[in-house]
PDB file of N, CA and C in Angstrom:
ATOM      1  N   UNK A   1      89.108  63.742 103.419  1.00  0.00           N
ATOM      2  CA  UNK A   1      90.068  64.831 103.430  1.00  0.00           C
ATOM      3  C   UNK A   1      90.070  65.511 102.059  1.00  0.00           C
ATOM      4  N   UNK A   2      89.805  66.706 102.012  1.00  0.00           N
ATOM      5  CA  UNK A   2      89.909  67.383 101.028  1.00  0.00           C
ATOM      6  C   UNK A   2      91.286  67.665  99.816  1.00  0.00           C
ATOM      7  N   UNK A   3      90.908  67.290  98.447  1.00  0.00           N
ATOM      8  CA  UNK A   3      92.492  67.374  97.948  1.00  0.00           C
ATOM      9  C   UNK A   3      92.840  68.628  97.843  1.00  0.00           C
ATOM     10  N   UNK A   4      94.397  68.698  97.612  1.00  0.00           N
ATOM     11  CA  UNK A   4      95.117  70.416  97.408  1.00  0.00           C
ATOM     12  C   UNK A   4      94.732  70.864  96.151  1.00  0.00           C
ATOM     13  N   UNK A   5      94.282  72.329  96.369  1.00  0.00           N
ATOM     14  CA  UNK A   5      93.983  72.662  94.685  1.00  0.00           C
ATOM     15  C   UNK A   5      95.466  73.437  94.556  1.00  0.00           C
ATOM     16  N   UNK A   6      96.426  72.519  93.260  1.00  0.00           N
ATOM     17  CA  UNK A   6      97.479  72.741  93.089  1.00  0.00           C
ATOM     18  C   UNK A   6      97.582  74.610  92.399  1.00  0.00           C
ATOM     19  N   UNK A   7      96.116  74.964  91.923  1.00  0.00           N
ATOM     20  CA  UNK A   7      96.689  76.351  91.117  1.00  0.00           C
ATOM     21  C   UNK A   7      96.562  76.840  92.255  1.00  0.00           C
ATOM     22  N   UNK A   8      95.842  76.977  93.594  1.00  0.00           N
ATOM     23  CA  UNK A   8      95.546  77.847  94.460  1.00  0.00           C
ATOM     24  C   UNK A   8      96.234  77.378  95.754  1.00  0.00           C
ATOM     25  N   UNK A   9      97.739  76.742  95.936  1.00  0.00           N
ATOM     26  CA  UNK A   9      98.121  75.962  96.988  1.00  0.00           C
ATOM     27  C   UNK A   9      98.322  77.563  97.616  1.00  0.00           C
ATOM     28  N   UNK A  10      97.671  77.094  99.001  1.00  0.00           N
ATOM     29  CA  UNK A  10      98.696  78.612  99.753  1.00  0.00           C
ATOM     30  C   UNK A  10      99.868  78.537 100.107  1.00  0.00           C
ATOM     31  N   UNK A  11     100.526  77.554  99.989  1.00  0.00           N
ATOM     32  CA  UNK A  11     102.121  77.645  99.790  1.00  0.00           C
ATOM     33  C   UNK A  11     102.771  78.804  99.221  1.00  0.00           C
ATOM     34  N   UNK A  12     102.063  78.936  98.047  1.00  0.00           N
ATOM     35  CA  UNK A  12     102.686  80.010  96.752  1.00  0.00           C
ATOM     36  C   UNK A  12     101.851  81.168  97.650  1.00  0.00           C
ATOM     37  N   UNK A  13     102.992  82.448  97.057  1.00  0.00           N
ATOM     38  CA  UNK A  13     102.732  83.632  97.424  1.00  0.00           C
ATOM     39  C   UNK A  13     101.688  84.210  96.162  1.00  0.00           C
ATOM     40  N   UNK A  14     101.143  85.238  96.658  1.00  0.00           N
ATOM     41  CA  UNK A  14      99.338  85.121  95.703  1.00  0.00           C
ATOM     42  C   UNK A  14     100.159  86.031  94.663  1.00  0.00           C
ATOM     43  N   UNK A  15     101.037  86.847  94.392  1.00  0.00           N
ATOM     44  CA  UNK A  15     101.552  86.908  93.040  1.00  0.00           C
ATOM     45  C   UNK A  15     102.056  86.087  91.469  1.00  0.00           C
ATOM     46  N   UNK A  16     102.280  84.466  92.515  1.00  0.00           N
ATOM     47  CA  UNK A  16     102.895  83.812  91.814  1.00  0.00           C
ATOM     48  C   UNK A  16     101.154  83.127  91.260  1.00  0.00           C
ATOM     49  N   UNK A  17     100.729  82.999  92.387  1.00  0.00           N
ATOM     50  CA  UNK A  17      99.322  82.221  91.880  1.00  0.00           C
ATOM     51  C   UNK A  17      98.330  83.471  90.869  1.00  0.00           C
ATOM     52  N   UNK A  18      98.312  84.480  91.220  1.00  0.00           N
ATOM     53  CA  UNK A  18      97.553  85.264  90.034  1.00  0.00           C
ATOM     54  C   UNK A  18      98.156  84.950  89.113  1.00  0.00           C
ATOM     55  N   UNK A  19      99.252  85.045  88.736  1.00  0.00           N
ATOM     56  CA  UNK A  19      99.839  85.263  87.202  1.00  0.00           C
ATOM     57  C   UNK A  19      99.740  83.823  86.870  1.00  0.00           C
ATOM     58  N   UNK A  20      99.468  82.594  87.930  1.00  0.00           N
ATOM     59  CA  UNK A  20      99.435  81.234  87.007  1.00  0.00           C
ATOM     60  C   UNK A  20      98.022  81.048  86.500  1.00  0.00           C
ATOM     61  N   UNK A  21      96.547  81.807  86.801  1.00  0.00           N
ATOM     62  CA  UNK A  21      95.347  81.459  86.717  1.00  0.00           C
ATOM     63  C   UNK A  21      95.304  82.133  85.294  1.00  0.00           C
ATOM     64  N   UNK A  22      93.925  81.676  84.825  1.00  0.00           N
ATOM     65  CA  UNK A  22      93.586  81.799  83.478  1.00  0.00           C
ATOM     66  C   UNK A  22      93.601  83.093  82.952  1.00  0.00           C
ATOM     67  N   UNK A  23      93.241  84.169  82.493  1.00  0.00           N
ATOM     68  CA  UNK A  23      92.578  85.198  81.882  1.00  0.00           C
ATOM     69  C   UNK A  23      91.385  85.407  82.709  1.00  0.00           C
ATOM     70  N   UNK A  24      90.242  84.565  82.289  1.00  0.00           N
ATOM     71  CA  UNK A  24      89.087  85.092  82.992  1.00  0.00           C
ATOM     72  C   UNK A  24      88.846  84.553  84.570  1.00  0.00           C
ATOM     73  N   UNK A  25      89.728  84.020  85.344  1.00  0.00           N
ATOM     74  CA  UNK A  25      89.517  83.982  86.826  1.00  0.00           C
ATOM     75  C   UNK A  25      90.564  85.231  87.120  1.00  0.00           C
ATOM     76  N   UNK A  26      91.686  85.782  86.968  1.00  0.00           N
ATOM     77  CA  UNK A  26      92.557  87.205  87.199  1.00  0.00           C
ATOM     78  C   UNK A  26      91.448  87.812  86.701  1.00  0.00           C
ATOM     79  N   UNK A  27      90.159  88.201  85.646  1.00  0.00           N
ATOM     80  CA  UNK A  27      89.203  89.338  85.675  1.00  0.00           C
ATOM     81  C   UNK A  27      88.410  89.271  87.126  1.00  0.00           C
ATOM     82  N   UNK A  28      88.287  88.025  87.113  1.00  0.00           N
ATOM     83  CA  UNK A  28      87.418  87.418  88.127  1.00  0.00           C
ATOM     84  C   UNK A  28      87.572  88.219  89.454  1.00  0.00           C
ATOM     85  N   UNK A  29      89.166  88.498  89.992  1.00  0.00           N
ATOM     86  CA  UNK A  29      89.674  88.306  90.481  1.00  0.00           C
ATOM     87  C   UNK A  29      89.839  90.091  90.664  1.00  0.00           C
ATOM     88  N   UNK A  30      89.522  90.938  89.713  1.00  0.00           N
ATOM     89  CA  UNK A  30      89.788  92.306  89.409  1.00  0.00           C
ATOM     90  C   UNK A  30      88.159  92.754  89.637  1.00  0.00           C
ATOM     91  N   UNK A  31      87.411  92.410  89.424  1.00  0.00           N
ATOM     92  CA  UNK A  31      86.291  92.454  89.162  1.00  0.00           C
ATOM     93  C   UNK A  31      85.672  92.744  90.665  1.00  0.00           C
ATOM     94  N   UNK A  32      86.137  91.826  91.628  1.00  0.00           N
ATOM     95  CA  UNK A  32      85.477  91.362  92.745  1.00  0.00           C
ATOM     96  C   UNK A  32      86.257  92.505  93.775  1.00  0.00           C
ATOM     97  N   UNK A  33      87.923  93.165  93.252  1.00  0.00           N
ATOM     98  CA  UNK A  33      88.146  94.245  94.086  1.00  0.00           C
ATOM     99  C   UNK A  33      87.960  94.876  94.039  1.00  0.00           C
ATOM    100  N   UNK A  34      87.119  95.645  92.128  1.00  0.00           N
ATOM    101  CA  UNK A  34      87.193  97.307  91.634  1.00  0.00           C
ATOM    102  C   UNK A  34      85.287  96.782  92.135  1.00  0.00           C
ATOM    103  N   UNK A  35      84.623  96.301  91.996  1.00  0.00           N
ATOM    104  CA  UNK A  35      83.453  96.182  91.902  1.00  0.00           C
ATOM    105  C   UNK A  35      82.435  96.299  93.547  1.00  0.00           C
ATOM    106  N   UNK A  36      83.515  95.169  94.083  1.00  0.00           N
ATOM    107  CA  UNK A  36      82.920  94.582  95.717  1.00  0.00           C
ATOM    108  C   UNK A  36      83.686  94.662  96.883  1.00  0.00           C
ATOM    109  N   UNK A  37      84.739  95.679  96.702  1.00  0.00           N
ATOM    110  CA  UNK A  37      85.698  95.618  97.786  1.00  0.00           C
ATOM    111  C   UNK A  37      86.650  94.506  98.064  1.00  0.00           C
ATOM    112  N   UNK A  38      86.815  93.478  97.519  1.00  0.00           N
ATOM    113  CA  UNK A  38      87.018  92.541  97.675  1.00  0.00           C
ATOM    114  C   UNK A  38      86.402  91.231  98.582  1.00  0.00           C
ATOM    115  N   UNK A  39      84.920  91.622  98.908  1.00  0.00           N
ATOM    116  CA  UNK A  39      83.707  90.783  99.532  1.00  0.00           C
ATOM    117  C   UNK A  39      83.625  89.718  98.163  1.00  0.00           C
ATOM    118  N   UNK A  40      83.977  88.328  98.461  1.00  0.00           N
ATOM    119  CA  UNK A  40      83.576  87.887  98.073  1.00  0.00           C
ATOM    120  C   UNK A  40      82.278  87.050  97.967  1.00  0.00           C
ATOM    121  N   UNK A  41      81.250  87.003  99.055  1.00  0.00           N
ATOM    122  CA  UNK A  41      80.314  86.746  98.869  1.00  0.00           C
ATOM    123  C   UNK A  41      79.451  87.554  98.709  1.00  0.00           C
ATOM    124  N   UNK A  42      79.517  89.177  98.541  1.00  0.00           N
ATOM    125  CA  UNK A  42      78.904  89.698  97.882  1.00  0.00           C
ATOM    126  C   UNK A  42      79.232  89.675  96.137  1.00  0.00           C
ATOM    127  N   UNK A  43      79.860  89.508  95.597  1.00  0.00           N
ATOM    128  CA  UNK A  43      80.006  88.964  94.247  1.00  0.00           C
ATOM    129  C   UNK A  43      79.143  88.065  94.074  1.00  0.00           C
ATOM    130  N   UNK A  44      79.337  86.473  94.634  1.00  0.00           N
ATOM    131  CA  UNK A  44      78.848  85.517  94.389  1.00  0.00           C
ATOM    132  C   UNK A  44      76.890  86.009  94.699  1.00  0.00           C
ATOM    133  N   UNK A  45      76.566  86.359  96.072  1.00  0.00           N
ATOM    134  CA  UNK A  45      75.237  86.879  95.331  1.00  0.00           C
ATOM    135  C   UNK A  45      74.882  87.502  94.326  1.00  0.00           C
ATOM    136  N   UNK A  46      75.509  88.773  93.459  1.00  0.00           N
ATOM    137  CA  UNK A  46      75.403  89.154  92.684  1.00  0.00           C
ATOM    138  C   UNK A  46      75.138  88.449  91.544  1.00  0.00           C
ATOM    139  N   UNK A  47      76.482  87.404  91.300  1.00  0.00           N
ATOM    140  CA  UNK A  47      76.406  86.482  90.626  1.00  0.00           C
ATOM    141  C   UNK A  47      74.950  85.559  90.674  1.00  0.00           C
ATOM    142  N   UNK A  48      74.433  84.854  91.633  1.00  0.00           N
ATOM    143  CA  UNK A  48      73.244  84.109  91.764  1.00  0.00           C
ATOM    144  C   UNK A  48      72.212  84.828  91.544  1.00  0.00           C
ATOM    145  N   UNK A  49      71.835  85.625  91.933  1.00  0.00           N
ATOM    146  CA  UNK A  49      70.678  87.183  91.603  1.00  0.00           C
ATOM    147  C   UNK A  49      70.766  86.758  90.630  1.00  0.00           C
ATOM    148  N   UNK A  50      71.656  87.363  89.195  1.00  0.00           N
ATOM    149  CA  UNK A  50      71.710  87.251  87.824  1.00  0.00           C
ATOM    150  C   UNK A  50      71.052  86.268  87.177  1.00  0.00           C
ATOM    151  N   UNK A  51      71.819  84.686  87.616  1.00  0.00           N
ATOM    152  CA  UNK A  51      71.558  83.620  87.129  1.00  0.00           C
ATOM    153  C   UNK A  51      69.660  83.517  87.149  1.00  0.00           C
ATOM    154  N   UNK A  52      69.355  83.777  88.420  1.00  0.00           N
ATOM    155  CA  UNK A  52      67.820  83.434  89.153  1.00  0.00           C
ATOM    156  C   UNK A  52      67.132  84.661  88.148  1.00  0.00           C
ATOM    157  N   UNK A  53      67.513  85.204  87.297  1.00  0.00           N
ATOM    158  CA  UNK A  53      66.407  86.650  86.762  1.00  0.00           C
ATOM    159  C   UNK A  53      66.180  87.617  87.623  1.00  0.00           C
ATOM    160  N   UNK A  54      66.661  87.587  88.716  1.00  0.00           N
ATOM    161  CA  UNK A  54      66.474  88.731  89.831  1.00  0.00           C
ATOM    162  C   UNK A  54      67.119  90.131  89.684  1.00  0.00           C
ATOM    163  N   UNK A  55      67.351  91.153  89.639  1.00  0.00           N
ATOM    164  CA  UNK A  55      68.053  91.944  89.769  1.00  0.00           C
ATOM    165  C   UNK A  55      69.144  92.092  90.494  1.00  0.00           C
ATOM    166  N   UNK A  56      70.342  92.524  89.764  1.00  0.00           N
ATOM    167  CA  UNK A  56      72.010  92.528  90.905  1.00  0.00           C
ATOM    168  C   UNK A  56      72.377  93.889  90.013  1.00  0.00           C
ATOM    169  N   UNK A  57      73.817  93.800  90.817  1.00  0.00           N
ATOM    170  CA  UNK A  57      73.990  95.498  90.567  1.00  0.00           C
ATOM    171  C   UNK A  57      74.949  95.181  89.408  1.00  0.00           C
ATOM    172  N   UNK A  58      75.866  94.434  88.932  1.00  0.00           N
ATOM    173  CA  UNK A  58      76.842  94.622  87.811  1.00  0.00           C
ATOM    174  C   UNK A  58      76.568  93.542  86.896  1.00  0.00           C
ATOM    175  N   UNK A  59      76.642  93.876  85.528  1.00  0.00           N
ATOM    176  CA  UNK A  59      76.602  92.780  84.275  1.00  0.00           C
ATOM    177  C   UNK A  59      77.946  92.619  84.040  1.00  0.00           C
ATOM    178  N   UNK A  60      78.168  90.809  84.252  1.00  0.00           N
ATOM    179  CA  UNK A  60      79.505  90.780  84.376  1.00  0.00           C
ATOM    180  C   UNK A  60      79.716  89.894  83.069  1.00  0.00           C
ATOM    181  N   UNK A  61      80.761  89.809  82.224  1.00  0.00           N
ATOM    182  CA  UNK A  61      81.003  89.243  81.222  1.00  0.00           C
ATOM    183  C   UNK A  61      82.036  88.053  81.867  1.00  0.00           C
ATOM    184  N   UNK A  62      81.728  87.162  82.203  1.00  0.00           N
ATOM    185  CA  UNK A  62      82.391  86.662  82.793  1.00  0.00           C
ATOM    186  C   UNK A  62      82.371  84.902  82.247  1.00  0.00           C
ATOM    187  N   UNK A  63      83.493  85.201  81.208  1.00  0.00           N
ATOM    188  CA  UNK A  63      84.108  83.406  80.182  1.00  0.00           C
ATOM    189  C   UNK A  63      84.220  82.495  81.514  1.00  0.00           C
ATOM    190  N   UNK A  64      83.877  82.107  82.220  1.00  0.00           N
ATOM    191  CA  UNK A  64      84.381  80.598  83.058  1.00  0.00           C
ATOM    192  C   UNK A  64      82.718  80.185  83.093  1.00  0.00           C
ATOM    193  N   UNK A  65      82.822  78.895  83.327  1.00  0.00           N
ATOM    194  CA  UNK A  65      81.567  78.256  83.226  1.00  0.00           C
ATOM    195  C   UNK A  65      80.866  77.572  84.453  1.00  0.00           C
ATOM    196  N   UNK A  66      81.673  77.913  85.721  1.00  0.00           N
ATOM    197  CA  UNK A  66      81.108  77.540  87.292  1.00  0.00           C
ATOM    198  C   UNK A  66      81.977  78.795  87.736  1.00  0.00           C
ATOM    199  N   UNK A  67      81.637  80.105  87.682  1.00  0.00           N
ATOM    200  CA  UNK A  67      81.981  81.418  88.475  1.00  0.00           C
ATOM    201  C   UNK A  67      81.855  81.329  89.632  1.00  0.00           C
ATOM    202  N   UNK A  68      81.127  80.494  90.315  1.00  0.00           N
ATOM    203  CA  UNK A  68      80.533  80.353  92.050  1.00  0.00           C
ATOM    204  C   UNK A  68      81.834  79.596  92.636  1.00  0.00           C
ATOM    205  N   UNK A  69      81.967  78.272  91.526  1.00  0.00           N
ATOM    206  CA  UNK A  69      83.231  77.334  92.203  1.00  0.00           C
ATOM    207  C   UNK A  69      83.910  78.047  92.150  1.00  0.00           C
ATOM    208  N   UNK A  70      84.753  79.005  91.356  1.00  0.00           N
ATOM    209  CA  UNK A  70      86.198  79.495  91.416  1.00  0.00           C
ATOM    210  C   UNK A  70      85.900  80.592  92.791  1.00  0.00           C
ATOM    211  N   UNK A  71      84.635  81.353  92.562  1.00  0.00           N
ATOM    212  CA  UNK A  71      85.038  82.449  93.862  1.00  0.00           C
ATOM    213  C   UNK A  71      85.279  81.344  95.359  1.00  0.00           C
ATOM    214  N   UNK A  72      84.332  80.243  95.345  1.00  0.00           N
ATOM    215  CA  UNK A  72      84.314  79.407  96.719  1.00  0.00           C
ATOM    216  C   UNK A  72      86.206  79.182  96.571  1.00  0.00           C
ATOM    217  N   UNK A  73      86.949  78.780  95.386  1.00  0.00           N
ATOM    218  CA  UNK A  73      88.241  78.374  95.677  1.00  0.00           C
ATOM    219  C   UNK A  73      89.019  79.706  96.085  1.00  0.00           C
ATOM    220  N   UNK A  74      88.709  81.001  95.721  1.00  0.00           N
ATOM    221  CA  UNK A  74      89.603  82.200  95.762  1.00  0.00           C
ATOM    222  C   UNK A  74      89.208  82.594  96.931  1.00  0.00           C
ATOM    223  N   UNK A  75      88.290  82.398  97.684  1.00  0.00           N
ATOM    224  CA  UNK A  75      88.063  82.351  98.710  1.00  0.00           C
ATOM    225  C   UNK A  75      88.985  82.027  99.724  1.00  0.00           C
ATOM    226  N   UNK A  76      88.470  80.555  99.523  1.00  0.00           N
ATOM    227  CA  UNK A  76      89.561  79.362 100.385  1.00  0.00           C
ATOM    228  C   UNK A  76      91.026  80.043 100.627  1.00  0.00           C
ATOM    229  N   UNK A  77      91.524  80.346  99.452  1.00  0.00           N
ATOM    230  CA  UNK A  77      92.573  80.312  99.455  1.00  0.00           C
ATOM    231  C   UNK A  77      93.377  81.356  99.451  1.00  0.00           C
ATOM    232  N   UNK A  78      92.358  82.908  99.499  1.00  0.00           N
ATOM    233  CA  UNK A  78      92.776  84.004 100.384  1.00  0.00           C
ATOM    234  C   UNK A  78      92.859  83.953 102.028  1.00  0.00           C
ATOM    235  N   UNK A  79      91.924  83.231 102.277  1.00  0.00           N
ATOM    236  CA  UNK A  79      91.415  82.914 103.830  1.00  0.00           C
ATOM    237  C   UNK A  79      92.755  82.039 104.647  1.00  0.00           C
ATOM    238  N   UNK A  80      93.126  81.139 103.764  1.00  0.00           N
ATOM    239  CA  UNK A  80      94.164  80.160 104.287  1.00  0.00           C
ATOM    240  C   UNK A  80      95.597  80.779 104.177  1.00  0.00           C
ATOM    241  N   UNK A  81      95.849  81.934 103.400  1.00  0.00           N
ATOM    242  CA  UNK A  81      96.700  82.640 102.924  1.00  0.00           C
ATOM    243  C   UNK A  81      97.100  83.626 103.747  1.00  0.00           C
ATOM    244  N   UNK A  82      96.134  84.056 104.024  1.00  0.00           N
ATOM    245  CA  UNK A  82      95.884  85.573 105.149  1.00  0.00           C
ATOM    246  C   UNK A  82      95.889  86.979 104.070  1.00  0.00           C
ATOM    247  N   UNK A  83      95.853  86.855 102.948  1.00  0.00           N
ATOM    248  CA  UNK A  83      96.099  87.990 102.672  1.00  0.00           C
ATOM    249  C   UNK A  83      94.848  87.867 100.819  1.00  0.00           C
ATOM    250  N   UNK A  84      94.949  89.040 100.803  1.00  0.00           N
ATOM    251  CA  UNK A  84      93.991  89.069  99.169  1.00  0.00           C
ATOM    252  C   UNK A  84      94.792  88.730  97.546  1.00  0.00           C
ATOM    253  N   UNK A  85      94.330  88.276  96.632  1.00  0.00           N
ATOM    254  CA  UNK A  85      95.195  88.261  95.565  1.00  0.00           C
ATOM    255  C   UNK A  85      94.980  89.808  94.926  1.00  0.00           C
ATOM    256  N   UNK A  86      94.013  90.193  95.145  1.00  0.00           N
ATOM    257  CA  UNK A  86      93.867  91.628  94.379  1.00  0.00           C
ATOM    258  C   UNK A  86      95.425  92.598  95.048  1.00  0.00           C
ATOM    259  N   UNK A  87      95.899  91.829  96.078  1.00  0.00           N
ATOM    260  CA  UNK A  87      96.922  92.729  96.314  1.00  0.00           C
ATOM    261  C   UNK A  87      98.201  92.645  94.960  1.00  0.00           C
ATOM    262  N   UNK A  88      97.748  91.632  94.038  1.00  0.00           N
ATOM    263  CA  UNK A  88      99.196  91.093  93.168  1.00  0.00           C
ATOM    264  C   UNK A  88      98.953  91.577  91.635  1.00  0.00           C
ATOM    265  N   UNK A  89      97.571  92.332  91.889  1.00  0.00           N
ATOM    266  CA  UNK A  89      96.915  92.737  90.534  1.00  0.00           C
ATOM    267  C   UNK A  89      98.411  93.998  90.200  1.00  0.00           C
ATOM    268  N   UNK A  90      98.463  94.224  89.129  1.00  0.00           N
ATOM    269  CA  UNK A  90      99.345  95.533  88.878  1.00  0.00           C
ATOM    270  C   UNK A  90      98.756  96.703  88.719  1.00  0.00           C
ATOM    271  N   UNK A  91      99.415  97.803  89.413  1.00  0.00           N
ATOM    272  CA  UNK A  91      98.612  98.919  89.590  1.00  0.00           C
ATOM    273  C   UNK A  91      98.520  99.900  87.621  1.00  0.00           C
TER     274      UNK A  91
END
């Protein structure tokens, strides 16, 4: 059985959980709505393209050090949520 990831419980409403995540997963998180619509597995290819020397479409400056794990968790936990965190970004 899989454990609860306490920053991303979908309990919490995704305002409360953006504003508890780091700096660079909220870019993460901005990045993936102004950039990809909010597709997150088009990010994450983007992301892998990069890594592999392949060509992708955005150079992302992106401080976290497993970018793939956090999108697989922001994922999860839009999906289980029903709704996007980019909705909690401030306009």
């Amino acid at each position: 059985m899989p454990r609860p990831d306490p920053e991303l419980d979908a309990g919490r409403p995704v305002h409360e959980v953006l504003a508890g995540l780091g700096e660079p997963v909220r870019q993460l998180v901005v990045a993936n709505h102004i950039l990809f619509a909010g597709r997150w597995d088009d990010l994450a290819e983007d992301i892998r393209r990069r890594q592999a020397g392949r060509p992708y479409l955005f150079k992302l400056d992106l401080a976290l050090d497993a970018p793939l794990a956090w999108i697989g968790r922001l994922r999860d936990y839009e999906a289980a949520r029903g709704e996007r965190l980019a909705a909690a970004i401030p306009a």
